[in-house]
Structures are given as structure tokens and as C-alpha cells.
N, C-alpha and C. Protein backbone atom coordinates (compact mmCIF):
# COMPACT_ATOMS: atom_id res chain seq x y z
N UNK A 1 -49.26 -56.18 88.23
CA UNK A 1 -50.66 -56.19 87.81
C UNK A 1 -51.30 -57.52 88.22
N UNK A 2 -52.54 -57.74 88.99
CA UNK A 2 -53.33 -58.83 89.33
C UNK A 2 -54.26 -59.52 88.09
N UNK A 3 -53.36 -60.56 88.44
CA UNK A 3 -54.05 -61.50 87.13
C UNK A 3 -55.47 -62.27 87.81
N UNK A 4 -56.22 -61.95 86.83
CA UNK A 4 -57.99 -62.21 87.28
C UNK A 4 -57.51 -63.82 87.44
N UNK A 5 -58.58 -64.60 87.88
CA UNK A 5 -58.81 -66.21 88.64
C UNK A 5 -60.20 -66.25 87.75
N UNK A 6 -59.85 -67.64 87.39
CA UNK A 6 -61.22 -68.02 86.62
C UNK A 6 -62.26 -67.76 87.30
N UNK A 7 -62.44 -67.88 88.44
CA UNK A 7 -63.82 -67.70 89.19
C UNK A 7 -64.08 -66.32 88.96
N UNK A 8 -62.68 -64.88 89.02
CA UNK A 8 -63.04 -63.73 88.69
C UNK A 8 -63.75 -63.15 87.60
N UNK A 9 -62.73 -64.42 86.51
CA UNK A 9 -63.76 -63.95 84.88
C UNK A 9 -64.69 -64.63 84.82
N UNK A 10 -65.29 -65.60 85.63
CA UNK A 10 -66.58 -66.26 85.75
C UNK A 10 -67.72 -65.32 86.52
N UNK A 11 -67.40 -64.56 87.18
CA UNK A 11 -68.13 -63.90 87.92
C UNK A 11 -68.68 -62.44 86.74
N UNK A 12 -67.64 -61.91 86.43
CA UNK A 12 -67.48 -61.03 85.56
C UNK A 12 -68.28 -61.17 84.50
N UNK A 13 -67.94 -62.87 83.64
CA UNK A 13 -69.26 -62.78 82.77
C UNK A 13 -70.84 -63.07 83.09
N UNK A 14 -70.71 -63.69 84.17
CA UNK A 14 -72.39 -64.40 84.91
C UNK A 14 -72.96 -62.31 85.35
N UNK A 15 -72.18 -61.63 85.66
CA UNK A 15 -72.74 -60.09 85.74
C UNK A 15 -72.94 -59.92 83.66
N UNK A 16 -72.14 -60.34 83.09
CA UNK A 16 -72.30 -59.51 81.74
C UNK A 16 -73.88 -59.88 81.45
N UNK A 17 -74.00 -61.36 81.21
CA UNK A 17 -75.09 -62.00 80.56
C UNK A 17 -76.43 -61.76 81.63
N UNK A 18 -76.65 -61.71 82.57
CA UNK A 18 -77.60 -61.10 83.72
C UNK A 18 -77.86 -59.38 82.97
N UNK A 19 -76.91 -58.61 82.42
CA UNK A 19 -77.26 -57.58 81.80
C UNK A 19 -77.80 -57.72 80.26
N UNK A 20 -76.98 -58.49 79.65
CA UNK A 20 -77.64 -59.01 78.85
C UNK A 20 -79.32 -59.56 78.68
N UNK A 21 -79.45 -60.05 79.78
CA UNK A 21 -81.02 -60.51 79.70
C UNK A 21 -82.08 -59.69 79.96
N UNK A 22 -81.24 -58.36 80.08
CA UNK A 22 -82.60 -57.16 80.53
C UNK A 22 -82.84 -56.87 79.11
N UNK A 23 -81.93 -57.31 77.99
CA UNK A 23 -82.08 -56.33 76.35
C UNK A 23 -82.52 -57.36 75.84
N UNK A 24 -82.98 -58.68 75.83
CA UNK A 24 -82.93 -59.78 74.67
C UNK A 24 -83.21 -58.66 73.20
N UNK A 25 -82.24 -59.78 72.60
CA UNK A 25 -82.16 -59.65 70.80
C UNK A 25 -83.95 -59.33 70.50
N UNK A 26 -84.40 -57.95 70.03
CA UNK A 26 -85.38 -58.30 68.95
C UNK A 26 -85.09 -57.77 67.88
N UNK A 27 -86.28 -57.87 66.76
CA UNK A 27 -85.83 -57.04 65.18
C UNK A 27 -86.10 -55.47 65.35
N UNK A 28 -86.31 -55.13 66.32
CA UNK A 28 -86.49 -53.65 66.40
C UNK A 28 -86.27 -53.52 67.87
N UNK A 29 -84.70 -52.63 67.65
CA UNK A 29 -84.09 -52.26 68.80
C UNK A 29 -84.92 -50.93 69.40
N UNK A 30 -85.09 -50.99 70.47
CA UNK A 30 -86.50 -49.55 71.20
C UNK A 30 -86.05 -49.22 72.36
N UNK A 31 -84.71 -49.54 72.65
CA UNK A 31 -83.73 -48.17 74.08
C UNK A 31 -82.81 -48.12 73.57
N UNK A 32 -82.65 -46.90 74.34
CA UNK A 32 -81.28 -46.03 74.10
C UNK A 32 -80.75 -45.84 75.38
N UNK A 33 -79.71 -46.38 75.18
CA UNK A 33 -78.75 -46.22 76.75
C UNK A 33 -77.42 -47.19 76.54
N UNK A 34 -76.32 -46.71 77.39
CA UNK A 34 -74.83 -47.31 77.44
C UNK A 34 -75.86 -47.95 78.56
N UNK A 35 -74.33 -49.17 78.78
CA UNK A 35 -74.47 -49.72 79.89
C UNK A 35 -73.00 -49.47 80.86
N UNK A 36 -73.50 -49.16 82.03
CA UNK A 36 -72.62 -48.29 83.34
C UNK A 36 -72.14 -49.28 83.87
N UNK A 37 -70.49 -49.68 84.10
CA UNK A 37 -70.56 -50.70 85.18
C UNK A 37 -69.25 -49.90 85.49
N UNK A 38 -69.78 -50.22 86.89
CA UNK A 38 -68.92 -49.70 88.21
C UNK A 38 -68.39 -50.77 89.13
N UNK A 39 -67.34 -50.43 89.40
CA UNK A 39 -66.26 -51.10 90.31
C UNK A 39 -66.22 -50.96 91.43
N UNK A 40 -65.71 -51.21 92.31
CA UNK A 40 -66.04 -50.87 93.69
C UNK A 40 -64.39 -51.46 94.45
N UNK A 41 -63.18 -50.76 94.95
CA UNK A 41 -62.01 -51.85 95.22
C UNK A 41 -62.49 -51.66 96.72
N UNK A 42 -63.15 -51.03 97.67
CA UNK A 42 -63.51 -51.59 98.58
C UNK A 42 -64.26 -53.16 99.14
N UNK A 43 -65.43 -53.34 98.50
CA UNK A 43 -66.30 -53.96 98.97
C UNK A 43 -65.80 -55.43 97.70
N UNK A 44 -65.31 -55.08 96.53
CA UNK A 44 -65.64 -55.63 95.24
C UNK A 44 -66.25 -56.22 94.54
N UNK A 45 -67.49 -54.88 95.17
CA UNK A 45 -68.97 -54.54 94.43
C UNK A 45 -68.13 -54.69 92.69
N UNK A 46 -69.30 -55.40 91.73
CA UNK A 46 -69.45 -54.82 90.48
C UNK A 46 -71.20 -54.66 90.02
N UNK A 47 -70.97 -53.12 89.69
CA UNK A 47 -72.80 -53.26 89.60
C UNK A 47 -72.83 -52.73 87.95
N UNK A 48 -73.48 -53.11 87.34
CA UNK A 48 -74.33 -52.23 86.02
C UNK A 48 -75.44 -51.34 85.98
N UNK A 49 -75.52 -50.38 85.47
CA UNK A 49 -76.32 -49.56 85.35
C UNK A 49 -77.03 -49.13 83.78
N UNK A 50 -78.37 -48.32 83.63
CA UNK A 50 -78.79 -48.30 82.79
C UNK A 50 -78.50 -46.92 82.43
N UNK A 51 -78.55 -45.47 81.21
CA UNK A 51 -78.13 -44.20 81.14
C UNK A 51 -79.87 -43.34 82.84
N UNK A 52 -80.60 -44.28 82.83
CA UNK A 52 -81.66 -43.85 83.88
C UNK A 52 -80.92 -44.38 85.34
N UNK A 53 -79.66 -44.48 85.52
CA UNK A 53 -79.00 -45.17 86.99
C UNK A 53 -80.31 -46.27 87.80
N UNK A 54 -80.98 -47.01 86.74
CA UNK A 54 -81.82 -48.26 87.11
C UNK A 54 -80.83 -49.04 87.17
N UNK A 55 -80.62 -49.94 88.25
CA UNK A 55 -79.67 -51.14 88.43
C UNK A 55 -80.13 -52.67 87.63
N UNK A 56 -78.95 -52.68 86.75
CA UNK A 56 -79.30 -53.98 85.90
C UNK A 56 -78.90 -54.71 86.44
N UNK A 57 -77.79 -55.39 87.40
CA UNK A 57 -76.90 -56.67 87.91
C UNK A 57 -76.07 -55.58 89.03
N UNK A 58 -76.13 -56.64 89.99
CA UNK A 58 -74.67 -56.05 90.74
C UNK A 58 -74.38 -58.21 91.16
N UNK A 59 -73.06 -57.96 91.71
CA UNK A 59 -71.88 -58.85 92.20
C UNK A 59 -70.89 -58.70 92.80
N UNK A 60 -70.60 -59.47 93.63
CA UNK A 60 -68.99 -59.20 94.44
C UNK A 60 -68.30 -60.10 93.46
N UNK A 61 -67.04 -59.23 93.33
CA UNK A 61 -66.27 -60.45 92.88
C UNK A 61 -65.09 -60.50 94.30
N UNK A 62 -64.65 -61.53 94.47
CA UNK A 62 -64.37 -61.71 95.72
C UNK A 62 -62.44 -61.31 96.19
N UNK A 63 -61.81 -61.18 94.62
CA UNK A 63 -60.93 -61.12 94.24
C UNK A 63 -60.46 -59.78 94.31
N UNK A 64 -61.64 -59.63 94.11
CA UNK A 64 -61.03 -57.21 94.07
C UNK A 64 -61.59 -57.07 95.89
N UNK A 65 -62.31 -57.28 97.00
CA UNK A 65 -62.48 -57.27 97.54
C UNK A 65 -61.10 -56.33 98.44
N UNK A 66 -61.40 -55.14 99.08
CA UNK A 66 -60.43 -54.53 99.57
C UNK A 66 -58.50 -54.81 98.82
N UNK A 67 -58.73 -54.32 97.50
CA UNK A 67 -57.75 -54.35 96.33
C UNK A 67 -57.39 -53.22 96.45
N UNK A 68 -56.10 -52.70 97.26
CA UNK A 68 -55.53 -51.89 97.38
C UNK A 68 -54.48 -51.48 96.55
N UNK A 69 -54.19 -52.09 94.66
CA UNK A 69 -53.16 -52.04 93.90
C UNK A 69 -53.54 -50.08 93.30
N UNK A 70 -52.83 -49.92 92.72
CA UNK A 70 -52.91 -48.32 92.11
C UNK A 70 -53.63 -48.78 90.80
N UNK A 71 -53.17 -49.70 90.05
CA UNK A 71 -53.43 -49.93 88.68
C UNK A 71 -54.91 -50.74 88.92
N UNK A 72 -55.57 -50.43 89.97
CA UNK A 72 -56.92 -51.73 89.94
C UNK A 72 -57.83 -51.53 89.08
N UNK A 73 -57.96 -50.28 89.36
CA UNK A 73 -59.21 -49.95 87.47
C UNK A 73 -58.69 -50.23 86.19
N UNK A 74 -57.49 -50.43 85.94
CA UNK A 74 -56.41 -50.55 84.64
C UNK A 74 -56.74 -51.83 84.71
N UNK A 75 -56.92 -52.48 85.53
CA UNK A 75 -56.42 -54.17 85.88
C UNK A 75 -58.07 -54.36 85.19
N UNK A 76 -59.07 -54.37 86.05
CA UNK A 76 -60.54 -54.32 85.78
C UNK A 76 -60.96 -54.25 84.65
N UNK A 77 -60.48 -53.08 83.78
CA UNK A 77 -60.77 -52.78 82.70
C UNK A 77 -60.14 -53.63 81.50
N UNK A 78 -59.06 -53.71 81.99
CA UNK A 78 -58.62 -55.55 81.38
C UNK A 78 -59.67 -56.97 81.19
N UNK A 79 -59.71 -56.71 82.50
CA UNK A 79 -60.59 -58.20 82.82
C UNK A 79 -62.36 -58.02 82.22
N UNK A 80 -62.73 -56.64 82.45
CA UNK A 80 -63.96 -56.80 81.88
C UNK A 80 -63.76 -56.62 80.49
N UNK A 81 -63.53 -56.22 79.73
CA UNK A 81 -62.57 -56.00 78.25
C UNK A 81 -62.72 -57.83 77.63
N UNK A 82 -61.32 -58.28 78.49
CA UNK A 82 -61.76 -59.84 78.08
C UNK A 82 -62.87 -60.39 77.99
N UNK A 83 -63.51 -60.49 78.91
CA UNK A 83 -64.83 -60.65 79.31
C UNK A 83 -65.73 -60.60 78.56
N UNK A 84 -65.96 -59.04 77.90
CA UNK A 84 -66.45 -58.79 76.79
C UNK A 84 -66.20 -59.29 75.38
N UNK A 85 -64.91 -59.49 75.03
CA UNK A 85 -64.47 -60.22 73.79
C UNK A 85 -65.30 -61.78 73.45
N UNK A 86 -64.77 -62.38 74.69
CA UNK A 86 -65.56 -63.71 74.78
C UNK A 86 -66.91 -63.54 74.58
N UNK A 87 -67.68 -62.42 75.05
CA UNK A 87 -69.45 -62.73 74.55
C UNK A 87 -69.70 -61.61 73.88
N UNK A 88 -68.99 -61.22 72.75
CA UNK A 88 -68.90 -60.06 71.79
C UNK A 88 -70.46 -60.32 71.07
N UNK A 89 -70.47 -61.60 70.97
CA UNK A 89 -71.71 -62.04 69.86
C UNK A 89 -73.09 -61.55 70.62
N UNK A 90 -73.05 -61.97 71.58
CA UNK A 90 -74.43 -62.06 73.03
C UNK A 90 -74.66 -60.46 72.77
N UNK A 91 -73.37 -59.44 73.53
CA UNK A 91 -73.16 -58.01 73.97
C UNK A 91 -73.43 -57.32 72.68
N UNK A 92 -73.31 -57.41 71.16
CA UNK A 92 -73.23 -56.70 70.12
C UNK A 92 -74.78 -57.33 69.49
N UNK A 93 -75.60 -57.86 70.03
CA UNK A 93 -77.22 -57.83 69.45
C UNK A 93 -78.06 -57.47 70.32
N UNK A 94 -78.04 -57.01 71.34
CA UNK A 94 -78.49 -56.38 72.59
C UNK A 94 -79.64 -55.49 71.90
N UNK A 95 -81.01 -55.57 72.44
CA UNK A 95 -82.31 -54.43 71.74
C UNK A 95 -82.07 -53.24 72.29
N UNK A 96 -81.02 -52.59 71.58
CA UNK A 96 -80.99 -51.29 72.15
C UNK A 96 -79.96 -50.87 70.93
N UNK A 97 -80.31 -49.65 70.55
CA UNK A 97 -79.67 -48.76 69.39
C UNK A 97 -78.53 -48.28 69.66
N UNK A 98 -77.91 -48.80 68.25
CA UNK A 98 -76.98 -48.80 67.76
C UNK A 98 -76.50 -47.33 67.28
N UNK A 99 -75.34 -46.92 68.23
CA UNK A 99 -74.60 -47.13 68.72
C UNK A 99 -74.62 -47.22 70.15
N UNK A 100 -73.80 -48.27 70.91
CA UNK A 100 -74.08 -48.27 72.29
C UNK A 100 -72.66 -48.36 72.76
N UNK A 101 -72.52 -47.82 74.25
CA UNK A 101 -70.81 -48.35 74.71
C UNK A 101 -71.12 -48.77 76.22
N UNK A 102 -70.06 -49.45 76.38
CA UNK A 102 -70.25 -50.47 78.02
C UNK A 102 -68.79 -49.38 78.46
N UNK A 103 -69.28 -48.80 79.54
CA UNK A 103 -67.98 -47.93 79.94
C UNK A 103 -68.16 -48.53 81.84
N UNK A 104 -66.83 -48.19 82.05
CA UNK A 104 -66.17 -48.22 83.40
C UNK A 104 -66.40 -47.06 84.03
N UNK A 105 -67.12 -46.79 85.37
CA UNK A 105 -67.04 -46.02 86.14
C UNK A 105 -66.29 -46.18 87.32
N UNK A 106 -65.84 -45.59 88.21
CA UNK A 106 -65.33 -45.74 89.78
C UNK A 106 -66.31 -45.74 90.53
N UNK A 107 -66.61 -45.87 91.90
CA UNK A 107 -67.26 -46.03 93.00
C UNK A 107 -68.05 -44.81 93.18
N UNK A 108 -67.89 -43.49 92.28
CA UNK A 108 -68.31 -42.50 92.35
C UNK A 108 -69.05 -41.99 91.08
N UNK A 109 -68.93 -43.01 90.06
CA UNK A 109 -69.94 -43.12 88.88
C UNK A 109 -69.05 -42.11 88.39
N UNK A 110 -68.03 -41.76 88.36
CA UNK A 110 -67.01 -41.17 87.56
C UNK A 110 -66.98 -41.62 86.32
N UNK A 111 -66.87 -41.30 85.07
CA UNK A 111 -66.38 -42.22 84.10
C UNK A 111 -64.76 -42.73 83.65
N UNK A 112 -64.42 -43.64 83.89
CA UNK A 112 -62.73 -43.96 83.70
C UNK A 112 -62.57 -44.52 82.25
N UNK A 113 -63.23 -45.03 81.52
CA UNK A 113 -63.11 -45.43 80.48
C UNK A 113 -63.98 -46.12 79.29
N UNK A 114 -64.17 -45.99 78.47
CA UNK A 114 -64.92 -46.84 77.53
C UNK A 114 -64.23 -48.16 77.48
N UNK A 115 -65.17 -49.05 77.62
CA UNK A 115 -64.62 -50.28 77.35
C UNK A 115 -64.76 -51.14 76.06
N UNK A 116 -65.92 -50.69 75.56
CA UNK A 116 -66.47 -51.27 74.39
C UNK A 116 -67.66 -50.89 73.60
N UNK A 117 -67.47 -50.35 71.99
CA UNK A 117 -68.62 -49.70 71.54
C UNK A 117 -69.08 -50.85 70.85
N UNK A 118 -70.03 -50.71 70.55
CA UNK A 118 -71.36 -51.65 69.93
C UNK A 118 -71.70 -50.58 68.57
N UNK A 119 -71.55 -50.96 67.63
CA UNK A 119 -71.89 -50.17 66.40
C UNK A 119 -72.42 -50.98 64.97
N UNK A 120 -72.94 -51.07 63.77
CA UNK A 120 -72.71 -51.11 62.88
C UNK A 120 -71.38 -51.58 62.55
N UNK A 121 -70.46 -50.50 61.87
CA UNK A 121 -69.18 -50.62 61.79
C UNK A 121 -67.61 -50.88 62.68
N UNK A 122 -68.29 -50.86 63.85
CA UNK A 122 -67.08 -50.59 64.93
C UNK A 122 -67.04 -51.66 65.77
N UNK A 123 -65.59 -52.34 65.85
CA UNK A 123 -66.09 -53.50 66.95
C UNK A 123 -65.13 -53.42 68.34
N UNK A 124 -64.55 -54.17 68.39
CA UNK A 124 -63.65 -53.83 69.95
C UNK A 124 -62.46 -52.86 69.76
N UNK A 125 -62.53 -51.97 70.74
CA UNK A 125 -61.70 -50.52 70.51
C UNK A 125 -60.82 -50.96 71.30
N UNK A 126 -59.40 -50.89 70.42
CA UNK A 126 -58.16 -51.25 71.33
C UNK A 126 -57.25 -49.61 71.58
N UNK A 127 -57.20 -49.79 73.31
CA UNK A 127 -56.85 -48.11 73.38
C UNK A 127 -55.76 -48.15 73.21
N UNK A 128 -54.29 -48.88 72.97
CA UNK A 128 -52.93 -48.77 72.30
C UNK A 128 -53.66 -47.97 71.05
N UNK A 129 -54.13 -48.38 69.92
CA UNK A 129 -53.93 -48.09 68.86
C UNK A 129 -55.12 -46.60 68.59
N UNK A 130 -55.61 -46.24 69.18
CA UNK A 130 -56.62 -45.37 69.27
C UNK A 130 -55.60 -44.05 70.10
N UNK A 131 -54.75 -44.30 71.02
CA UNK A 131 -54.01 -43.76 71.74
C UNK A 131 -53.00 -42.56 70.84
N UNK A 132 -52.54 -43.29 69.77
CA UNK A 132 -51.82 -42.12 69.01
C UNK A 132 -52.41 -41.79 67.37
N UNK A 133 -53.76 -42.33 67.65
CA UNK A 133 -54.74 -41.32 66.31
C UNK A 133 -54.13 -39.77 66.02
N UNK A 134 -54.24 -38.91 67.17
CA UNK A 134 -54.05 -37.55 66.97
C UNK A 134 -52.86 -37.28 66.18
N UNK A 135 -52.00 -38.32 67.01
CA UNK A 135 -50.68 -37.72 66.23
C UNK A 135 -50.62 -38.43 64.65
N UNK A 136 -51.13 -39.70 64.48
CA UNK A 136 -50.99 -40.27 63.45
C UNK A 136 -51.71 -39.03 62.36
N UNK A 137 -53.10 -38.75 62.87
CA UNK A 137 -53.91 -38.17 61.95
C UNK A 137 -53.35 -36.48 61.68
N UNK A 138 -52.59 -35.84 62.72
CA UNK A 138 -51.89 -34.52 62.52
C UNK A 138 -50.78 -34.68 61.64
N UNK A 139 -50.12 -35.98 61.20
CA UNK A 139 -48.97 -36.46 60.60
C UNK A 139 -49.64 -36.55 59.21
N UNK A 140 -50.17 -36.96 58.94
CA UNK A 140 -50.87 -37.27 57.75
C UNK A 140 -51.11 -35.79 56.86
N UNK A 141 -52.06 -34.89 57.81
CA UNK A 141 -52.47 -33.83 57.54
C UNK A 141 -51.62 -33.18 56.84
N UNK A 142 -50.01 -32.89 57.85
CA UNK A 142 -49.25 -32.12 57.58
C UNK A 142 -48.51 -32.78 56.37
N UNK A 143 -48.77 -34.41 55.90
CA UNK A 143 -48.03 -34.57 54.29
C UNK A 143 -48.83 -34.17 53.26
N UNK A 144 -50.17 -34.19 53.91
CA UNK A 144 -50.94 -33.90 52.41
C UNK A 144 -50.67 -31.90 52.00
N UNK A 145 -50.53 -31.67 52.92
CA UNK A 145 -50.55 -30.04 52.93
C UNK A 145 -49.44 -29.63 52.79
N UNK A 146 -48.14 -30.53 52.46
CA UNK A 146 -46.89 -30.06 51.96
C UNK A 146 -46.44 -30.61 50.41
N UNK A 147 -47.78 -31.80 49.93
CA UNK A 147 -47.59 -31.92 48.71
C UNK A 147 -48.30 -30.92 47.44
């Protein structure tokens, strides 16, 4: 797995906060929309998007640039993930209603993953532990329904 270079997570957040500045904080949040960011392992385009595919930020990061690994969106989704943790405060007052999620697309605006919901109650979604809900929550079910 390719470990990001400070300049990568520097790049990564100078794209977060550039999206950031299209929402500044007010007392009355008035859009509704995720924010889209797409990867690119050809070119290593990273662009953001609005739920209207209006372009909020794009960037090369210079590091994914023709990144031929299998795991590169796994890797990405790492690095923007971090990324996000570090300006959780900035990304979670954003003028835009609550609930919001910053998801990962591929080069084809595919969706590969949620990266991070913005809620009221909900703060950074770790997919280990979200990963075996079903079974945790079918486990549960089946003790209450045998007592």
C-alpha cells in the first residue's frame, strides 16, 4: 500500500478547504448537496463536485499520477479520510444541511465509497466497525427472540 508524502496530504487538504470556501459557516444552512470527489489514477486529477456536477476544486496530486497499484482507491480513500479527520471542525460547519457525506467516486463518477458523514449525531464512520453491523445486529436479534 502507498504511503501518501506530505506534499500528497498537503495537496489533498489545500483541495478540501478550496471546497470548503464555496459553503462558508452561516446560521442558516440553505444547500443541499454531498460533496463528490473523484480520483483520477491516470492523470492524478482530484476534482470535487457539487450533487448539480458544478465543479468546486480540482488538483493534481502528483503522487497518484499514472498509479498503477490495485488497492489505489483503498489507498486514496485512506488519505482523503485522514485528511478529513484533521479539518473535521472546518468540513462539519459547512452551510449546507445536515445531513451531508463527502464520498469517493472513480474517474467515471462511479460511487466507491462514503468517506465521511456530516450529521448532528454522527461523526467519522469507521468502515472496520460498520463492516460487521449486520451480523452484530442479526446476533442480537436472534438473543432477544430466544429469551
Amino acid at each position: 500500500m502507498m504511503k501518501a508524502t506530505e506534499q500528497t496530504l498537503q495537496q489533498i487538504e489545500r483541495a478540501l478547504r478550496k471546497t470548503a470556501d464555496k459553503f462558508p459557516p452561516t446560521d442558516e444552512a440553505t444547500q443541499m448537496t454531498d460533496i463528490h470527489i473523484s480520483v483520477t489514477q491516470e492523470s492524478g486529477e482530484l476534482l470535487a463536485f457539487d450533487d448539480d456536477d458544478r465543479e468546486l476544486t480540482r488538483c493534481v496530486v502528483e503522487q497518484w499520477i499514472g498509479n498503477k497499484d490495485d488497492d489505489f482507491y483503498q489507498t486514496t480513500a485512506r488519505d482523503i479520510r485522514l485528511c478529513i479527520g484533521n479539518m473535521k471542525e472546518m468540513l462539519d460547519n459547512l452551510s449546507i444541511l445536515k445531513p451531508y457525506s463527502f464520498v469517493l467516486e472513480d474517474d467515471d463518477r462511479e460511487v466507491l465509497e462514503e468517506l465521511y458523514m456530516v450529521d448532528d449525531e454522527i461523526g467519522m464512520i469507521d468502515p472496520v466497525s460498520i463492516e460487521n453491523l449486520d451480523s452484530d445486529l442479526d446476533d442480537f436479534l436472534e438473543k432477544l427472540m430466544n429469551e
